[in-house]
Protein backbone atom coordinates (compact mmCIF):
# COMPACT_ATOMS: atom_id res chain seq x y z
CA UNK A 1 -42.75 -61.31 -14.48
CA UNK A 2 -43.66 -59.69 -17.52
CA UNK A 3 -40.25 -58.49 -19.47
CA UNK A 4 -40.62 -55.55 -22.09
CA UNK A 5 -38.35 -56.10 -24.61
CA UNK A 6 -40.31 -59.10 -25.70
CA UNK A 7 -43.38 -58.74 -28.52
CA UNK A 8 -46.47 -60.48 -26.95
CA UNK A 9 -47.83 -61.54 -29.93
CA UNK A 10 -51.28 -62.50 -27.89
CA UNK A 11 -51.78 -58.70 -27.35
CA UNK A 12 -53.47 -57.44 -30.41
CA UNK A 13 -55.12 -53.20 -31.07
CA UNK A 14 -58.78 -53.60 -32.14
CA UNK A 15 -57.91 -52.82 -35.40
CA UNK A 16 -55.41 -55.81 -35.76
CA UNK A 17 -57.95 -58.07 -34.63
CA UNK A 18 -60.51 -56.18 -36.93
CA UNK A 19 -57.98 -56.85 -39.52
CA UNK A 20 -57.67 -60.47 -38.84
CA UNK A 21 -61.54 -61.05 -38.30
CA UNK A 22 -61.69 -59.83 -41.99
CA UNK A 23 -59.01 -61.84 -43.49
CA UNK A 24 -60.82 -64.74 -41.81
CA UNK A 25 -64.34 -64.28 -43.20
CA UNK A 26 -62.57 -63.15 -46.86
CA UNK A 27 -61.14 -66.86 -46.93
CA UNK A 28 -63.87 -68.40 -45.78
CA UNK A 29 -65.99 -67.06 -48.28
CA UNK A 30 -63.25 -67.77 -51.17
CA UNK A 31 -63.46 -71.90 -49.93
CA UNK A 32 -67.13 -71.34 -49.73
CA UNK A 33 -67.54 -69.39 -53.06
CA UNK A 34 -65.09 -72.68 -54.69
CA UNK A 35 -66.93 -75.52 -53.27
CA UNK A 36 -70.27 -73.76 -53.96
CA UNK A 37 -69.02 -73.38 -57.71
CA UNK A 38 -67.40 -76.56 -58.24
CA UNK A 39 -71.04 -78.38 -57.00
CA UNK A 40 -72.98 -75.92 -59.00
CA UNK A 41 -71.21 -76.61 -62.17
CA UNK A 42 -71.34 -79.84 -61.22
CA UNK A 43 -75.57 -80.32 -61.12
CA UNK A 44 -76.60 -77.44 -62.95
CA UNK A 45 -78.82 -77.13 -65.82
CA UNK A 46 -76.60 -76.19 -69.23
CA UNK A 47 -78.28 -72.68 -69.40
CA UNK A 48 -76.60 -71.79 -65.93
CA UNK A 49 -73.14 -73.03 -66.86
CA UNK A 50 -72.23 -69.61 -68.63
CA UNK A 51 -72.71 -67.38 -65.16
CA UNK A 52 -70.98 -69.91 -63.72
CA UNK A 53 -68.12 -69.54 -65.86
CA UNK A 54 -67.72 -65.94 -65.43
CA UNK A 55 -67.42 -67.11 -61.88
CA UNK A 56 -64.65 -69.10 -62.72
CA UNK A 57 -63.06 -66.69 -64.29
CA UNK A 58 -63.16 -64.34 -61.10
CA UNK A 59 -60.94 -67.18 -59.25
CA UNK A 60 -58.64 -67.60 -61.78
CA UNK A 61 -58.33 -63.96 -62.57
CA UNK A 62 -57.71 -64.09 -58.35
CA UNK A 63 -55.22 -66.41 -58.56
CA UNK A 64 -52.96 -65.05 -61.75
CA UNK A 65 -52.97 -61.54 -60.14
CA UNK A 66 -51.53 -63.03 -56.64
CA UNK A 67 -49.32 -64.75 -58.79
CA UNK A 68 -48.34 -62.02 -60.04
CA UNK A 69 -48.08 -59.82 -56.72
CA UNK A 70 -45.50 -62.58 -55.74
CA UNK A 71 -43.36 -62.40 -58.68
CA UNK A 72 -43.06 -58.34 -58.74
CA UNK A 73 -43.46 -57.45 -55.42
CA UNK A 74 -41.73 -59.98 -53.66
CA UNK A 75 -38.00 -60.78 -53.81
CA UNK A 76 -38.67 -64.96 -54.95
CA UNK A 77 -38.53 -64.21 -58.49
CA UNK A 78 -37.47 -60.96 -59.44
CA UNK A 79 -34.20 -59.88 -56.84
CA UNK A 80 -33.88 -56.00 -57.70
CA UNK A 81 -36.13 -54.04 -59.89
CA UNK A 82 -36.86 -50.72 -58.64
CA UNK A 83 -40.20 -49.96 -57.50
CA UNK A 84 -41.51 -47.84 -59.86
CA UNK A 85 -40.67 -50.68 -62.97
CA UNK A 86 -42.15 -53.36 -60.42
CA UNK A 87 -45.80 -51.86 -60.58
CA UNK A 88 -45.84 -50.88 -64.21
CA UNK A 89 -44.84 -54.63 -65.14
CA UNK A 90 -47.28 -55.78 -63.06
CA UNK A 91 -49.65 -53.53 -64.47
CA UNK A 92 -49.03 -54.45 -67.98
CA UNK A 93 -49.39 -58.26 -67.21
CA UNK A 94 -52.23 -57.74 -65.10
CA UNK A 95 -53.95 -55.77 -67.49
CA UNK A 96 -53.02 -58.20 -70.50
CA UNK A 97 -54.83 -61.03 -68.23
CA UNK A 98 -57.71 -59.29 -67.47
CA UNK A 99 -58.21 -58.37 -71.26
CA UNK A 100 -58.03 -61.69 -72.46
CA UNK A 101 -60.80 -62.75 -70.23
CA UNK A 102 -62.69 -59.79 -70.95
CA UNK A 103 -62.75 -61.16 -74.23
CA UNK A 104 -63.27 -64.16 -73.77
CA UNK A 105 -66.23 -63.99 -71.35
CA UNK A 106 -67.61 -60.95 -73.22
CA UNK A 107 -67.61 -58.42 -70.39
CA UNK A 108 -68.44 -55.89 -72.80
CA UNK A 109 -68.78 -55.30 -76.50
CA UNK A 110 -65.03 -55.67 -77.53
CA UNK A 111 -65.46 -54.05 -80.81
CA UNK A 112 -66.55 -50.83 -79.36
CA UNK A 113 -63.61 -48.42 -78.56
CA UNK A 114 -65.54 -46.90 -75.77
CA UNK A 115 -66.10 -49.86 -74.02
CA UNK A 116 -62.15 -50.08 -74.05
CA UNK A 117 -61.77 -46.87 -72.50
CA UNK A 118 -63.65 -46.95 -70.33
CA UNK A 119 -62.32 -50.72 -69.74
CA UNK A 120 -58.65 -49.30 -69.59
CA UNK A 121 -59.45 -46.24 -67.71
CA UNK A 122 -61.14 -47.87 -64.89
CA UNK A 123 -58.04 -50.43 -64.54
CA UNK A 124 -55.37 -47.45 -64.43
CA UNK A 125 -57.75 -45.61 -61.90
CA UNK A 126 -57.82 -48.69 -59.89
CA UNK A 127 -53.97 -49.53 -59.72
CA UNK A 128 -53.17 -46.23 -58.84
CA UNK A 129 -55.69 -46.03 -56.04
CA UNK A 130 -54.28 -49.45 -54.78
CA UNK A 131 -50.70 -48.73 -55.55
CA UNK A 132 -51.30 -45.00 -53.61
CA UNK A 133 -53.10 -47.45 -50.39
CA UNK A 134 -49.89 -49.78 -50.83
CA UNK A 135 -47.66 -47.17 -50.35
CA UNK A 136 -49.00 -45.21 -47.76
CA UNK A 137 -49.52 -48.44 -45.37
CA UNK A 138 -45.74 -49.12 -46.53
CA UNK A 139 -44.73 -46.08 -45.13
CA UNK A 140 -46.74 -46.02 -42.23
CA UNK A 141 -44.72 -49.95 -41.20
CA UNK A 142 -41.26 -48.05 -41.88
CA UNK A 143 -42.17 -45.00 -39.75
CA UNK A 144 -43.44 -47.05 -36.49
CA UNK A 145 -40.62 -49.74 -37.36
CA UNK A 146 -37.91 -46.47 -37.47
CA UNK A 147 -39.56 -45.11 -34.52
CA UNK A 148 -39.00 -48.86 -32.87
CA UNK A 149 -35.53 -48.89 -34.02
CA UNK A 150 -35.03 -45.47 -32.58
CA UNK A 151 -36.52 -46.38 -29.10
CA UNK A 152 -34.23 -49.66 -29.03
CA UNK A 153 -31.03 -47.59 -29.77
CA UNK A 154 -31.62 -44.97 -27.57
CA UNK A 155 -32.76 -47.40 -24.83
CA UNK A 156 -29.50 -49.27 -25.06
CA UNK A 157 -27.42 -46.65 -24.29
């Protein structure tokens, strides 16, 4: 007897499995990209050590902007801050990471105020395409999980 009001969570649309196929091969890369740069830094000639460390800095660039995704858009750290003020402090701190390192690894020639705009103007561009692809997909759940609610109430009575 199969009962309807239950999710089956082994029933999954191509595109969630699509979705979870690609999840899958992006970690498995990331553990493969880590042990391939901890070995390589490990046994390589001195010469190679500088690519590698740009490497390095692409994981720990990674890791401070998830960080930071779970401190502003998350309710562990920061309770109620209104959506809007969420994304521009990310922004800032995000931005104020990824300069540092662009400094430090030389990305580009930081004395030249081109390179900065350009720098700056690709990061804006960037967050707004991925805060515009946030917030569509965010309204997209609350629609189908409205239309859920709405089934569920109407079903009840």
């Amino acid at each position: 007897m199969t009962r309807k009001d239950i999710i089956d969570t082994e029933r999954k649309t191509p595109a969630e499995g699509a979705r979870t196929f690609l999840l899958m091969v992006c970690a498995e890369f990331s553990v493969a990209m880590i042990f391939y740069l901890f070995f390589t830094t490990l046994y390589a000639s001195w010469g190679a050590h500088l690519d590698l460390w740009v490497c390095w800095s692409f994981l720990a660039i990674a890791l401070v902007a998830t960080t930071l995704q779970l401190v502003f858009f998350t309710p562990l750290v920061i309770k109620r801050m209104p959506y809007p003020l969420r994304i521009a402090a990310f922004g800032v701190c995000l931005y104020a990471v990824l300069s540092a390192v662009a400094v430090l690894m030389g990305w580009f020639p930081v004395e030249s105020p081109g390179s900065w705009a350009l720098f700056t103007t690709t990061f804006l561009v960037t967050l707004a395409i991925a805060t515009a692809a946030a917030s569509h997909r965010m309204r997209q759940e609350e629609r189908t999980l409205n239309e859920g609610l709405s089934k569920y109430r109407n079903d009840g009575k």
